[in-house]
Structures are given as structure tokens and as C-alpha cells.
Protein backbone atom coordinates (compact mmCIF):
# COMPACT_ATOMS: atom_id res chain seq x y z
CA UNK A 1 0.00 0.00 0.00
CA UNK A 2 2.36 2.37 -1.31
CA UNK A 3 1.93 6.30 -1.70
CA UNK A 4 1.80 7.25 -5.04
CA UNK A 5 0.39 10.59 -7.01
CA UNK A 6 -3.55 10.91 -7.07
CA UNK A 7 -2.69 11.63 -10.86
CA UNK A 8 -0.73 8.77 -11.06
CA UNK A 9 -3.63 6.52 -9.84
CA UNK A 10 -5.71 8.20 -12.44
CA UNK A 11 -3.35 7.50 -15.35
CA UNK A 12 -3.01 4.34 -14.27
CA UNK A 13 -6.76 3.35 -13.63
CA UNK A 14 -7.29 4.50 -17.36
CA UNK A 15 -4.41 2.61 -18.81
CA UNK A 16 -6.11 -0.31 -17.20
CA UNK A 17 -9.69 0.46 -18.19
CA UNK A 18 -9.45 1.33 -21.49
CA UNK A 19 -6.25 0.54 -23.12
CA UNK A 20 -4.54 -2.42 -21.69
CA UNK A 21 -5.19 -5.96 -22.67
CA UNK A 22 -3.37 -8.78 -20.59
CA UNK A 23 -1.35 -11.31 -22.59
CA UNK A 24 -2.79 -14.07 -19.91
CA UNK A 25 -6.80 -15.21 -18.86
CA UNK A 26 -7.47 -16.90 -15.56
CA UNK A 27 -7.51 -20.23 -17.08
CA UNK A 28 -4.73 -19.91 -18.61
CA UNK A 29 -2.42 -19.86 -15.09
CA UNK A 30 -0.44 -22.62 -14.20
CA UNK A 31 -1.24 -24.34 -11.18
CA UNK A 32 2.21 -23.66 -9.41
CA UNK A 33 3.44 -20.43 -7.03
CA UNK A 34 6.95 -20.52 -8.79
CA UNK A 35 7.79 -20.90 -13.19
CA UNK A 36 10.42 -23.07 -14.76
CA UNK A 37 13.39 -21.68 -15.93
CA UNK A 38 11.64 -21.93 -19.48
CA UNK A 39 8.21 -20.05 -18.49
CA UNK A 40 5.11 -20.59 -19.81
CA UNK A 41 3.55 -16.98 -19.17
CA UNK A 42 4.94 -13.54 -19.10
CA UNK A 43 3.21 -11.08 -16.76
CA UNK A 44 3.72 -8.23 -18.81
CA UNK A 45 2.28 -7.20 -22.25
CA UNK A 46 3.99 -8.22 -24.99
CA UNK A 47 5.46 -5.46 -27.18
CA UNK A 48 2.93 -5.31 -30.14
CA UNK A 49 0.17 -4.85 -26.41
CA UNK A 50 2.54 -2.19 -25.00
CA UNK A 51 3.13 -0.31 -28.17
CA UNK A 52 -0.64 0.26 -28.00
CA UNK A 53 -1.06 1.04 -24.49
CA UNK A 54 1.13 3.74 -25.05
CA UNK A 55 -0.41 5.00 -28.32
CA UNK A 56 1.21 2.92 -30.95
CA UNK A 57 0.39 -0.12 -32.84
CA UNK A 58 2.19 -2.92 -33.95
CA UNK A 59 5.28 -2.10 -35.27
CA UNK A 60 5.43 1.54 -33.38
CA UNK A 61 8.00 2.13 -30.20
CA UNK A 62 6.42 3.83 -27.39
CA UNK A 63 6.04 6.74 -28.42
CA UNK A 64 3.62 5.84 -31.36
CA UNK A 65 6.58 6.50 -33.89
CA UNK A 66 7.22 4.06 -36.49
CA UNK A 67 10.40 1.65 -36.36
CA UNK A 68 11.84 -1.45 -37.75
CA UNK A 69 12.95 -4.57 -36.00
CA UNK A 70 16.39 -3.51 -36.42
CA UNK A 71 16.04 -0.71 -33.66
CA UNK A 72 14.76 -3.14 -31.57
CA UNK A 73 17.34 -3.87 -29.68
CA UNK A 74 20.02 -2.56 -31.27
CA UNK A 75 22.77 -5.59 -31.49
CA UNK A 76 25.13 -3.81 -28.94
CA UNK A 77 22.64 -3.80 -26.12
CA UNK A 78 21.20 -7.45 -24.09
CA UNK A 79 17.89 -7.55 -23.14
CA UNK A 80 15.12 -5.97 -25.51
CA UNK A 81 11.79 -7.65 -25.33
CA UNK A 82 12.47 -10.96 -23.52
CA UNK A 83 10.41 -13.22 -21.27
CA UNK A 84 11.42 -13.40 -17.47
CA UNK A 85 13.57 -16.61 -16.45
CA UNK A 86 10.78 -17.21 -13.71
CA UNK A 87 7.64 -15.44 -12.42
CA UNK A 88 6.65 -15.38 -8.70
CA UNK A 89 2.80 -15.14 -8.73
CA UNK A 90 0.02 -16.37 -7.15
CA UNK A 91 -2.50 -17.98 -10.04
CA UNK A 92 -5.60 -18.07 -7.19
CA UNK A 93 -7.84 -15.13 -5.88
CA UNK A 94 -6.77 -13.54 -2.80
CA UNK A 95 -9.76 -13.14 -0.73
CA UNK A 96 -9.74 -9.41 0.61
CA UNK A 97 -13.61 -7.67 1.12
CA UNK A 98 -16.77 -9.63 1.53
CA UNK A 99 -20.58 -8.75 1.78
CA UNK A 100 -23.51 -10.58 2.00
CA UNK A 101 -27.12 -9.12 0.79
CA UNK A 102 -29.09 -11.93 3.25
CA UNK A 103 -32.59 -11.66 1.39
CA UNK A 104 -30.78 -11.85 -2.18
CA UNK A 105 -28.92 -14.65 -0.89
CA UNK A 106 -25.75 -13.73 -2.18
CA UNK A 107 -21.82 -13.09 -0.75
CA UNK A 108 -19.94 -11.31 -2.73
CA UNK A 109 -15.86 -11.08 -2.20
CA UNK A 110 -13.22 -8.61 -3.58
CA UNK A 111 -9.93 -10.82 -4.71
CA UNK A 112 -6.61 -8.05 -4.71
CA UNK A 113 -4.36 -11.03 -6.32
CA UNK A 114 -5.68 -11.29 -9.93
CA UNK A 115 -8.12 -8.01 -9.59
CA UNK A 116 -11.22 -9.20 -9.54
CA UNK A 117 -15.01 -9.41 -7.73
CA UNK A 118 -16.37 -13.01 -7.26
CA UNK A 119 -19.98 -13.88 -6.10
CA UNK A 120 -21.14 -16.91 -4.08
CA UNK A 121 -24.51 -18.34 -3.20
CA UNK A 122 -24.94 -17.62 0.73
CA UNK A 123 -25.19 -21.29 1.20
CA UNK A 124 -22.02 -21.53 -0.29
CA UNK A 125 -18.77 -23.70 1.17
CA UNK A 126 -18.82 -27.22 2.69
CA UNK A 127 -15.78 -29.31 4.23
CA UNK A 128 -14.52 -30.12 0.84
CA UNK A 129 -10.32 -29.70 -0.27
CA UNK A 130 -11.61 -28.43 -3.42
CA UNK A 131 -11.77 -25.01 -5.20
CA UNK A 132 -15.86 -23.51 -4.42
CA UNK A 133 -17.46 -23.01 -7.80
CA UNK A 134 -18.16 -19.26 -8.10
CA UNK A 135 -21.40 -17.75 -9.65
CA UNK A 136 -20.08 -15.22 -10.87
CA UNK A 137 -16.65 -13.25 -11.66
CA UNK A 138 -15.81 -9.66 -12.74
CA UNK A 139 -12.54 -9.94 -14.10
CA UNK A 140 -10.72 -8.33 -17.23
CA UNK A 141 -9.17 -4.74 -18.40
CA UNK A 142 -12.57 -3.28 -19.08
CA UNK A 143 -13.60 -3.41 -15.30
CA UNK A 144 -11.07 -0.79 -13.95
CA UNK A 145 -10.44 -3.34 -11.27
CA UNK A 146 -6.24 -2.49 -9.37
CA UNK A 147 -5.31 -3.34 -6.26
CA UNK A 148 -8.53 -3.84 -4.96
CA UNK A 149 -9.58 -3.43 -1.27
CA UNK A 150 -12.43 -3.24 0.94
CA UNK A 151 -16.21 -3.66 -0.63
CA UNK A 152 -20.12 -3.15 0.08
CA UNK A 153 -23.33 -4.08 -1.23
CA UNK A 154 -26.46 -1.83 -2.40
CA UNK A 155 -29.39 -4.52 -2.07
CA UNK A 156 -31.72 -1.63 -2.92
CA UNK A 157 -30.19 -0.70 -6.45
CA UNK A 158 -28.42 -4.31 -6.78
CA UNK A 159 -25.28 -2.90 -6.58
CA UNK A 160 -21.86 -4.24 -5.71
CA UNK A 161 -18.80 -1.48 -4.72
CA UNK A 162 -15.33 -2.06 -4.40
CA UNK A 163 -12.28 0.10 -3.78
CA UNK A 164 -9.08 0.57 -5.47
CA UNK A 165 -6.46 1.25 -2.82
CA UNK A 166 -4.05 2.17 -5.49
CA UNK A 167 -5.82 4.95 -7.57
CA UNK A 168 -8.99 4.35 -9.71
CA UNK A 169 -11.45 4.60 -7.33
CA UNK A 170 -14.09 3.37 -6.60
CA UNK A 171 -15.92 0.52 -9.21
CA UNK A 172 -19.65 -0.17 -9.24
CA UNK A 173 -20.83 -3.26 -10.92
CA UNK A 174 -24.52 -4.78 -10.52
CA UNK A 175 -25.24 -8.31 -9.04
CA UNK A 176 -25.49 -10.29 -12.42
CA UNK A 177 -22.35 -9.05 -14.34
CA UNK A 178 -19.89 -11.17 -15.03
CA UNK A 179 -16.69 -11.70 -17.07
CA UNK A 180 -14.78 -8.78 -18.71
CA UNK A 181 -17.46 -6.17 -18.17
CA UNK A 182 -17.88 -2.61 -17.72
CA UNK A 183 -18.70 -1.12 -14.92
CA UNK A 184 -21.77 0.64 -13.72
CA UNK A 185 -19.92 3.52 -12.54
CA UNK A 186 -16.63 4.41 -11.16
CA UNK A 187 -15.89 7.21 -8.89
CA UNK A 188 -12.55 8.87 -8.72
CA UNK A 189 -11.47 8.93 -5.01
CA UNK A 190 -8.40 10.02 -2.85
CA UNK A 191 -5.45 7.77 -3.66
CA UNK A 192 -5.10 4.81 -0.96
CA UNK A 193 -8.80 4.49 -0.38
CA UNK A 194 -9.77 1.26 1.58
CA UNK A 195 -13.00 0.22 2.31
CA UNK A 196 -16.38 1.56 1.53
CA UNK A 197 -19.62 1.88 3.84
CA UNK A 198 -23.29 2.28 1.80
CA UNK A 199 -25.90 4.33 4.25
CA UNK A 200 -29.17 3.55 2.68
CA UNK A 201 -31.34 5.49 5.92
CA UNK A 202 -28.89 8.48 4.69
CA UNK A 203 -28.71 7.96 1.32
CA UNK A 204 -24.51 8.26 1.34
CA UNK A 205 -21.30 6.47 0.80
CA UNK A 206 -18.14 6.60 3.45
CA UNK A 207 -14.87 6.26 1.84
CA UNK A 208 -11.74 5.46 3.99
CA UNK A 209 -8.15 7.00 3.35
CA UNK A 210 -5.28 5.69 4.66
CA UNK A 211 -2.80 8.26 2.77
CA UNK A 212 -5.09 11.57 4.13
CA UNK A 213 -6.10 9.84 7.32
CA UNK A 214 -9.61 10.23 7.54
CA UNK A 215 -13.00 9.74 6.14
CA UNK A 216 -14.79 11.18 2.64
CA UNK A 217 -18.62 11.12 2.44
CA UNK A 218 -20.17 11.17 -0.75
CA UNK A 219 -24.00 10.96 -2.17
CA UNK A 220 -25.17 7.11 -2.86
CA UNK A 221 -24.94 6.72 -6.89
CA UNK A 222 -21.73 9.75 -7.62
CA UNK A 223 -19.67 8.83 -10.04
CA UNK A 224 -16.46 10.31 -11.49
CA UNK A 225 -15.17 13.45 -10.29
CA UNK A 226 -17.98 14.15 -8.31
CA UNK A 227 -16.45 15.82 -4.98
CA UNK A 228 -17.15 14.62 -1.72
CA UNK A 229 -19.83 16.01 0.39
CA UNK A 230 -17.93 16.63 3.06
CA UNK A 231 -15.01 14.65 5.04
CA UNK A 232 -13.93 13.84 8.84
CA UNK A 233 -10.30 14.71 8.72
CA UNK A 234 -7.94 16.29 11.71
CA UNK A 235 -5.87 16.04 14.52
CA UNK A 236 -8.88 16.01 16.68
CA UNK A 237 -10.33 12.55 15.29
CA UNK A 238 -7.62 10.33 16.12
CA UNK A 239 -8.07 8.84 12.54
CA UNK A 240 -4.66 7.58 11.85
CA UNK A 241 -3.85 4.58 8.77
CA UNK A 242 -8.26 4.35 8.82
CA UNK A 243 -9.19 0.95 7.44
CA UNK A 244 -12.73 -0.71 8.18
CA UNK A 245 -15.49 1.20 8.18
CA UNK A 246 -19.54 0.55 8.54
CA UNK A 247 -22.44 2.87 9.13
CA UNK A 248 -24.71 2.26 11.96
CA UNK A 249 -28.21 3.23 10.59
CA UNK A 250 -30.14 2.60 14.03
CA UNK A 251 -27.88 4.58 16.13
CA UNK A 252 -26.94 7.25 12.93
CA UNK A 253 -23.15 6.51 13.90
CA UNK A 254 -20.13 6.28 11.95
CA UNK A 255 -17.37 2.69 13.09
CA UNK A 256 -13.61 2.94 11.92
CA UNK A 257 -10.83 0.73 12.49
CA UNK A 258 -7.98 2.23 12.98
CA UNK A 259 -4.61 0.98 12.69
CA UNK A 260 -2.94 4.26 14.77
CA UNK A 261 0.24 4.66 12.09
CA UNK A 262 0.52 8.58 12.01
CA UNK A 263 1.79 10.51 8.91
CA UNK A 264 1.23 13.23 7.32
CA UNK A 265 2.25 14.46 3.34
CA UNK A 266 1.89 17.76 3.72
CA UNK A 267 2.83 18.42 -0.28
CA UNK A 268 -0.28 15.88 -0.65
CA UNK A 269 -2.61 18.75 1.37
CA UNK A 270 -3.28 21.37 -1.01
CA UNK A 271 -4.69 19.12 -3.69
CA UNK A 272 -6.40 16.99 -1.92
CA UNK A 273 -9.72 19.25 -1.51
CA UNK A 274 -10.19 17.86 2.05
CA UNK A 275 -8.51 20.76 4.03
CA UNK A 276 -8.90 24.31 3.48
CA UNK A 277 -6.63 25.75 6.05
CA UNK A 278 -3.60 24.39 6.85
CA UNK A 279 -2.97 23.29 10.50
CA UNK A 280 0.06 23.07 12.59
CA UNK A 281 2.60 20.26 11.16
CA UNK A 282 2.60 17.16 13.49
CA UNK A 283 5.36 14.91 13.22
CA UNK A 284 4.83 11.03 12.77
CA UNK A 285 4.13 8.75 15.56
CA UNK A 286 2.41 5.32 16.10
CA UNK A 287 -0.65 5.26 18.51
CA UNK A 288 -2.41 2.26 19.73
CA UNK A 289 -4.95 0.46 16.87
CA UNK A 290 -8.34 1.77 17.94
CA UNK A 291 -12.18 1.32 16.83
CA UNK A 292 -13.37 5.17 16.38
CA UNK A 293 -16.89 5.86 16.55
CA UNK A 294 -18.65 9.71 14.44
CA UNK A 295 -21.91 10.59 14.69
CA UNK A 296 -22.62 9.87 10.77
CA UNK A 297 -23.58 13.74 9.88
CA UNK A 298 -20.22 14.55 11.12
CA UNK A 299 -17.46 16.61 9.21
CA UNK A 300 -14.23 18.35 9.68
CA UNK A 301 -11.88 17.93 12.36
CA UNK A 302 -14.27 16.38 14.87
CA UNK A 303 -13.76 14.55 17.92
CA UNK A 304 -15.15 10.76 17.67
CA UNK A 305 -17.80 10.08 20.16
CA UNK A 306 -15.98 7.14 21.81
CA UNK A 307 -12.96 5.61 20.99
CA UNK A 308 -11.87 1.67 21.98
CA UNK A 309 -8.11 1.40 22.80
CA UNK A 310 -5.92 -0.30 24.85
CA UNK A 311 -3.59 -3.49 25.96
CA UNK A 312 -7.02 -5.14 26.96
CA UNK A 313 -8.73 -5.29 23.90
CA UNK A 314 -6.39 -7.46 21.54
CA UNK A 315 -6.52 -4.99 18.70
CA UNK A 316 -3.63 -5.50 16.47
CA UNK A 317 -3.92 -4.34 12.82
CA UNK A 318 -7.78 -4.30 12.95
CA UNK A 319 -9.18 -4.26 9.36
CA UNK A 320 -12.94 -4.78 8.32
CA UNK A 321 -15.67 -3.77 10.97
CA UNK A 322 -19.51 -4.80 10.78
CA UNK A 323 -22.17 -3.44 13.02
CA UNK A 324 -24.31 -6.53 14.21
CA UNK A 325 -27.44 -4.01 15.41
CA UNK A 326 -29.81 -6.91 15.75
CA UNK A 327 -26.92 -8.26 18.30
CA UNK A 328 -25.75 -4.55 19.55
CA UNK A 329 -22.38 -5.43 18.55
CA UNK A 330 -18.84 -4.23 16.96
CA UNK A 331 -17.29 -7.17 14.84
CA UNK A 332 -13.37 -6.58 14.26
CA UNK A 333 -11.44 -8.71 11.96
CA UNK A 334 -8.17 -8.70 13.88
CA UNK A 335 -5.32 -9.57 11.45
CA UNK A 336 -2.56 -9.08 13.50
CA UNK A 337 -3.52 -12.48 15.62
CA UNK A 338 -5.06 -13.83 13.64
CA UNK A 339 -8.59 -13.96 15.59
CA UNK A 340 -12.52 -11.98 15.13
CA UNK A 341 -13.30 -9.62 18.20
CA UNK A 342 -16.81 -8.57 19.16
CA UNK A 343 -17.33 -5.66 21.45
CA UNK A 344 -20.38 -4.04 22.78
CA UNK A 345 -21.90 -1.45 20.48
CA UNK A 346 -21.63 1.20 23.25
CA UNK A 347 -18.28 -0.18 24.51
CA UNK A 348 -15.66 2.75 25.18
CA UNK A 349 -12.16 2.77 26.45
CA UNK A 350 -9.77 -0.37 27.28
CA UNK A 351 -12.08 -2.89 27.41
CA UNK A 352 -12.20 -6.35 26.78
CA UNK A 353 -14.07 -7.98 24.13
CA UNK A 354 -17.50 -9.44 25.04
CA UNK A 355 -15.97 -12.68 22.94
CA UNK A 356 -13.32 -13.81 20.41
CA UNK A 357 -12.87 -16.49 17.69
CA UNK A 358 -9.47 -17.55 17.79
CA UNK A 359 -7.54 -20.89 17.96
CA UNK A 360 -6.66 -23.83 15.52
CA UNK A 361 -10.00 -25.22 14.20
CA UNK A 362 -11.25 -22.16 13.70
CA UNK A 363 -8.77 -21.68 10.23
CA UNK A 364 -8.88 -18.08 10.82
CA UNK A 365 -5.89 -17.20 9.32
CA UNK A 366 -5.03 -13.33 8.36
CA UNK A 367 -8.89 -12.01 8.87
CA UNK A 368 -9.04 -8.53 6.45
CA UNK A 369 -13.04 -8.80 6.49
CA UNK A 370 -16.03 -9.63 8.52
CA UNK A 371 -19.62 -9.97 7.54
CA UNK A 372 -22.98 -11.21 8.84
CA UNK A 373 -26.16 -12.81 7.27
CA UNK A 374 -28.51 -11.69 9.48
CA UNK A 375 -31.55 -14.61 7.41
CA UNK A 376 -28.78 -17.52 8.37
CA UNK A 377 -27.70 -16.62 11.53
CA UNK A 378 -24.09 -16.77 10.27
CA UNK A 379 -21.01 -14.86 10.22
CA UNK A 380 -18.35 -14.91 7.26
CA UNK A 381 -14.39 -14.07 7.79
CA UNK A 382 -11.92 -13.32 4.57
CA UNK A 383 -8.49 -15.00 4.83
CA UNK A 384 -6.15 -12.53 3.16
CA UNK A 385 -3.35 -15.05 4.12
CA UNK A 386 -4.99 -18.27 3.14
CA UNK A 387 -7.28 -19.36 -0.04
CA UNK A 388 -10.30 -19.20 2.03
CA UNK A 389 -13.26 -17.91 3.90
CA UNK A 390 -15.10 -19.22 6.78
CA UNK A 391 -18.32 -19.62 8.18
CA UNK A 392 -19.02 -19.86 11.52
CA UNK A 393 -22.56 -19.60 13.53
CA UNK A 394 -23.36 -15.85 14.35
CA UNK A 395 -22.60 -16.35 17.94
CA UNK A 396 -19.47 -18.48 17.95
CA UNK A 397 -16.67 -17.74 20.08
CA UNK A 398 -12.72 -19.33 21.39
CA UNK A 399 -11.37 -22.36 19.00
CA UNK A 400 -14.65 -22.65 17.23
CA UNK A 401 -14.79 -24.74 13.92
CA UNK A 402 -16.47 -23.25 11.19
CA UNK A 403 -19.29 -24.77 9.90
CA UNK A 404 -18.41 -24.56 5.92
CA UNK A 405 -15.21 -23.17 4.39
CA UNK A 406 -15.31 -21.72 0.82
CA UNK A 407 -11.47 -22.31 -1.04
CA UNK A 408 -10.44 -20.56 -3.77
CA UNK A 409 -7.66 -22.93 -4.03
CA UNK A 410 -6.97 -26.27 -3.42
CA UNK A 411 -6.66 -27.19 0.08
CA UNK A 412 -3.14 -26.64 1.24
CA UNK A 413 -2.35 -24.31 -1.79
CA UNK A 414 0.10 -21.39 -0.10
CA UNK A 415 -1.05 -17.99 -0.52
CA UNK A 416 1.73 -15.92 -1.02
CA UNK A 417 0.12 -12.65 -0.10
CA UNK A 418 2.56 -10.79 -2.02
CA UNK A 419 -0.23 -8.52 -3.60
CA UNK A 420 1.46 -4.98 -3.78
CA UNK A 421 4.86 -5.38 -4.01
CA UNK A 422 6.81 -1.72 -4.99
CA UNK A 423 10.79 -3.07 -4.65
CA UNK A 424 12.81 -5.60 -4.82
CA UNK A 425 16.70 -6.38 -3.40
CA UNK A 426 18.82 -8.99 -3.98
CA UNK A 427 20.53 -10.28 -0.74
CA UNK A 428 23.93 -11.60 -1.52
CA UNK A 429 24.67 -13.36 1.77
CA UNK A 430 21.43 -15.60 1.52
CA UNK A 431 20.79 -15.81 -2.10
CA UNK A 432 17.34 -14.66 -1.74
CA UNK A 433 15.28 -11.43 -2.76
CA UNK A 434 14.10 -9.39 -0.67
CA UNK A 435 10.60 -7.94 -1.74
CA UNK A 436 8.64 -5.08 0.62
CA UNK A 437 5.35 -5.92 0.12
């Protein structure tokens, strides 16, 4: 999740949506983590593809100019247009948001490895070592799908959102598209947006920013450069690395998980149309992962109504939140240990959760997402770290097994999680590269 220009994003999101066309489909993949010395795919376009991403077509250099074969590569120079001795890449979705709509019967996941948005049936998983059949899958250079993030369903309008935490936005697609579609809409959002909360009572959407630290609110159904309507941003809010988010409808309240990593890019400030004066530069700090709670009209630098912190409650890299009203609960997918943390709605302070699933059987492993189905009486997990998601009953808490486990792998297929790298390093000592990821 690396910082990058807002322009850059933009370029990038278009390259991607209109222009690009991968040499490689899904089915295509081979089945193994690491290729043969004499690979089968190349993960970049080939040059004919490239020449027309960047304006060109075949037989044009990147610049669109005509040339021969001969000036490409000249015969003094190695290298030119070659295919990679191996590839390191992951051939499976990555599991990353997920959303149910209970009365459509439907779960619907984001997958950040191959940049897609798969759809289950709710009843969906079993005990099986095999790959879950999908019922759908939005997948393909026309969807505007990146490094995709956090998610939320519409089950008024049908609609399915997901986030682009590396520039492009945010894509809409509706329930029954599938394959290399377009979508819906897309709104253009702060770079390093996460996750995405859908008020239907107040008829908005609530963005998370890591980059900005904080929170943009726009109207339900904008689309492109549409500006937020307003934004919960400051030192006052505590917001620091935001991640989860979820609207409380009943109690018109805002929930954020927060991982407490404090930075600020002041360049970023004056074009980021959040802030309109300038405040006092802070230097970075880290400050305990916390659960933030707004009143959901908020905006500007605003207090949060309650804030839970502390050694008690376990939180450690806390990603996706859901608001179980029904069960006047917090949900916390805790991916630093691996576990799911439930806290009273009202909870406030250091406080322990009222339970936790964590342990062995439970195959919780890297939780970035939590959701309930309300009709079922069941509560789904993401694995970011592992080719699966789990179902447990709504109420389940310690070493709990899960009562059906949906793969999008083989059983015992390693995810290698490896879904943003920006660098690499070759360590001499150990023979082995060293990739920040």
C-alpha cells in the first residue's frame, strides 16, 4: 500500500480500463506459485500490447513513432523484449472484502491477487479440499479493477462497490455481471482508499483514506469526479492509517478501524480538496490500533464520540468492521492475531471484548473482512493469508470450527500474499530477494 500521485492513480486506472489488454486469462495460469526456468507466461504485455497502451500499434515504439525490427534492440545492447527466467505469482484469488445481501442470498468477495469481484450463493462452502465453484466473476481490463480493497453491497439498487487502494477509485458493478465487463460507474477517489460503507437510511457512501487519514462522504450513486460532500479529517479525530469502516443506521453513527500509524504528506494537502486551512505540522508517531466511533452527519476535524483502545482489547492491525445491530455489537477482523473480536456497540475505552474467535480449528488465518447474514444466523471471515473464507454460527466464540469453508484454491495451496509489491533487493549473503510488500 504504497503512496503514489492521485494523478498517477488516475493514469493508471485509465491505462487499465481502457487501453490495456493482458497477454494471460485466468484459465490460462499454471497451477504452481513458482515458473520453470523456461516459463510458460509472461506477466507483462507483450510489445505489439505495450506499443498500444502507449499509443502505438504494432510495429510503433512507445512513443507511437514508427520503427523497424532492427532498432529493436540494437545488437550492442542485451535484453530488448524478452520473457522473465521465472515469475513469482500467485495464479488463485486472494480473498480481501466480503458482503452478504441476506434476502438476495448472495456473498460477494473482492480478490486483490488477480483483480477481480467473485460472487457466491450464501449457502455456499462445505468441508470439501476443493476449489468452491463461483457464480459469478468480474474480471478483465474493461472493469477498472487495481489493487482492490475493501467492498459493500447496495441490495436496494443491486449494486456491488469495491475500492481501489491504489488509484482508480471506486468501481460499481450490478449483481449479475460477469466476465470482462464494464462497470456501472466508477468514482474517482483520494489515492489509498480502503473500504467503503453504503448508508441507505442516509442515502450516502463513506470512503476510507489511509494516505489523508480520515474519512470522505459522498452521495449514494456519484460517479467520477464528483467531490465529496464533506469529510472527517484532523488532529482532533484520532483517525490515523483508517481501514474498516460501517455505518450504523439505528444509532446514525459512523465505526472505523484504525490501525494508529501517524503521517502526514503535507505536499499531498493542497490538492487533496479535504482541508482548506492548513494546520500546525505534526510529526509522525504510532498510537495504539483503535475502533473510532462519528456521529454519521459529522465533518471536519471532529472529535469521535468514543474511541476503543488499549492493551485489553487485543486490537492488532484491525481491518474490516460490521455493526451486528440486531446483536448490539462491533465485529473486528483482527489480522494481526489472527482472531474476530466482538465488542459491545456502546463499549468505550480499554475494554475487553464481550468474545473472540481464535484458535486452531477455527482456520482463521489473516482475517481482512467480517460480515454477517442476518436470514442464516451466520457470520463470514476473509483469509487474506490463506485461499479461504469461513463460516461460523453468528454467535461463535474461542477455538470454534467453522461450519463450511469456501477455497479458492486447493486445500493446502500457499497464498503468497505478495499482492502490492513496490521493490525488490537482492541479498547476496542468503541468495534470496528481498521484496517489501
Amino acid at each position: 500500500m504504497r503512496t503514489r500521485l492521485l494523478l498517477m492513480g488516475v493514469a493508471a486506472a485509465w491505462l487499465l480500463a481502457d487501453r490495456w489488454e493482458p497477454p494471460i486469462t485466468a484459465d490460462s495460469l499454471p497451477l504452481a506459485l513458482v515458473g520453470s526456468r523456461e516459463p510458460t507466461i509472461c506477466l507483462m504485455p507483450n510489445r505489439n500490447e505495450y506499443a498500444q497502451v502507449r499509443g502505438g500499434g504494432a510495429g510503433h515504439d512507445i512513443g507511437g513513432e514508427p520503427r523497424t525490427t532492427g532498432e529493436w534492440a540494437p545488437a550492442d545492447v542485451h535484453g530488448g523484449d524478452v520473457m522473465p527466467a521465472r515469475t513469482v505469482f500467485d495464479p488463485y484469488p486472494t480473498f480481501d472484502g466480503v458482503a452478504v445481501d441476506s434476502e438476495a442470498g448472495r456473498t460477494f468477495f473482492t480478490d486483490s491477487s488477480l483483480s477481480s469481484v467473485l460472487s457466491y450463493p450464501a449457502t455456499a462452502g462445505a468441508n470439501s479440499r476443493e476449489t468452491t465453484e463461483h457464480e459469478t466473476r468480474v474480471m478483465g481490463p474493461d472493469t477498472g479493477i487495481g489493487f482492490v480493497a475493501g467492498m459493500d453491497v447496495d441490495p436496494q439498487r443491486r449494486e456491488v462497490y469495491a475500492v481501489n487502494n491504489d488509484g482508480g477509485g471506486v468501481v460499481v458493478f450490478g449483481y449479475d455481471q460477469t466476465g470482462p465487463v464494464r462497470p456501472v460507474r466508477q468514482l474517482e477517489t483520494p489515492h489509498q482508499s480502503w473500504d467503503v460503507s453504503i448508508s441507505a437510511r442516509r442515502n450516502e457512501v463513506a470512503i476510507s483514506v489511509q494516505q489523508l487519514s480520515g474519512i470522505v462522504i459522498y452521495r449514494r450513486g456519484a460517479s467520477d469526479m464528483q467531490p465529496p460532500l464533506r469529510s472527517i479529517r484532523g488532529y482532533s479525530t484520532g483517525l490515523a492509517d483508517p481501514h474498516g469502516l460501517d455505518f450504523d443506521d439505528s444509532r446514525n453513527e459512523l465505526v472505523v478501524a484504525n490501525h494508529g500509524n501517524w503521517t502526514e504528506l503535507r505536499p499531498y494537502s493542497p490538492y487533496d480538496r479535504l482541508s482548506h486551512e492548513p494546520q500546525s505540522y505534526q510529526p509522525g508517531r504510532f498510537e495504539p490500533p483503535s475502533i473510532k466511533v462519528f456521529d454519521a452527519s459529522a465533518g471536519g476535524d471532529v472529535r469521535p464520540l468514543r474511541s476503543i483502545a488499549g492493551a485489553r482489547t487485543g486490537l492488532n492491525w484491525p481491518m474490516g468492521v460490521e455493526v451486528d445491530a440486531s446483536r448490539d455489537e462491533i465485529i473486528v477482523a483482527n489480522y494481526g492475531d489472527s482472531s474476530v473480536r466482538v465488542f459491545r456497540r456502546s463499549a468505550s475505552g480499554d475494554v475487553e471484548p464481550v468474545r473472540m474467535i481464535k484458535g486452531d480449528r477455527t482456520q482463521i488465518v489473516g482475517p481482512v473482512d467480517v460480515t454477517v447474514d442476518p436470514t442464516r444466523d451466520e457470520l463470514w471471515v476473509a483469509n487474506y493469508a490463506d485461499h479461504s473464507a469461513v463460516v461460523f454460527d453468528r454467535d461463535a466464540s474461542g477455538n470454534a470450527t467453522p461450519k463450511r469453508i469456501v477455497r479458492n484454491a486447493p486445500e493446502g495451496t500457499p497464498a503468497l500474499a505478495f499482492t502490492n509489491a513496490s521493490a525488490a533487493a537482492y541479498d547476496s549473503k542468503r541468495d534470496a530477494l528481498i521484496v517489501p510488500n
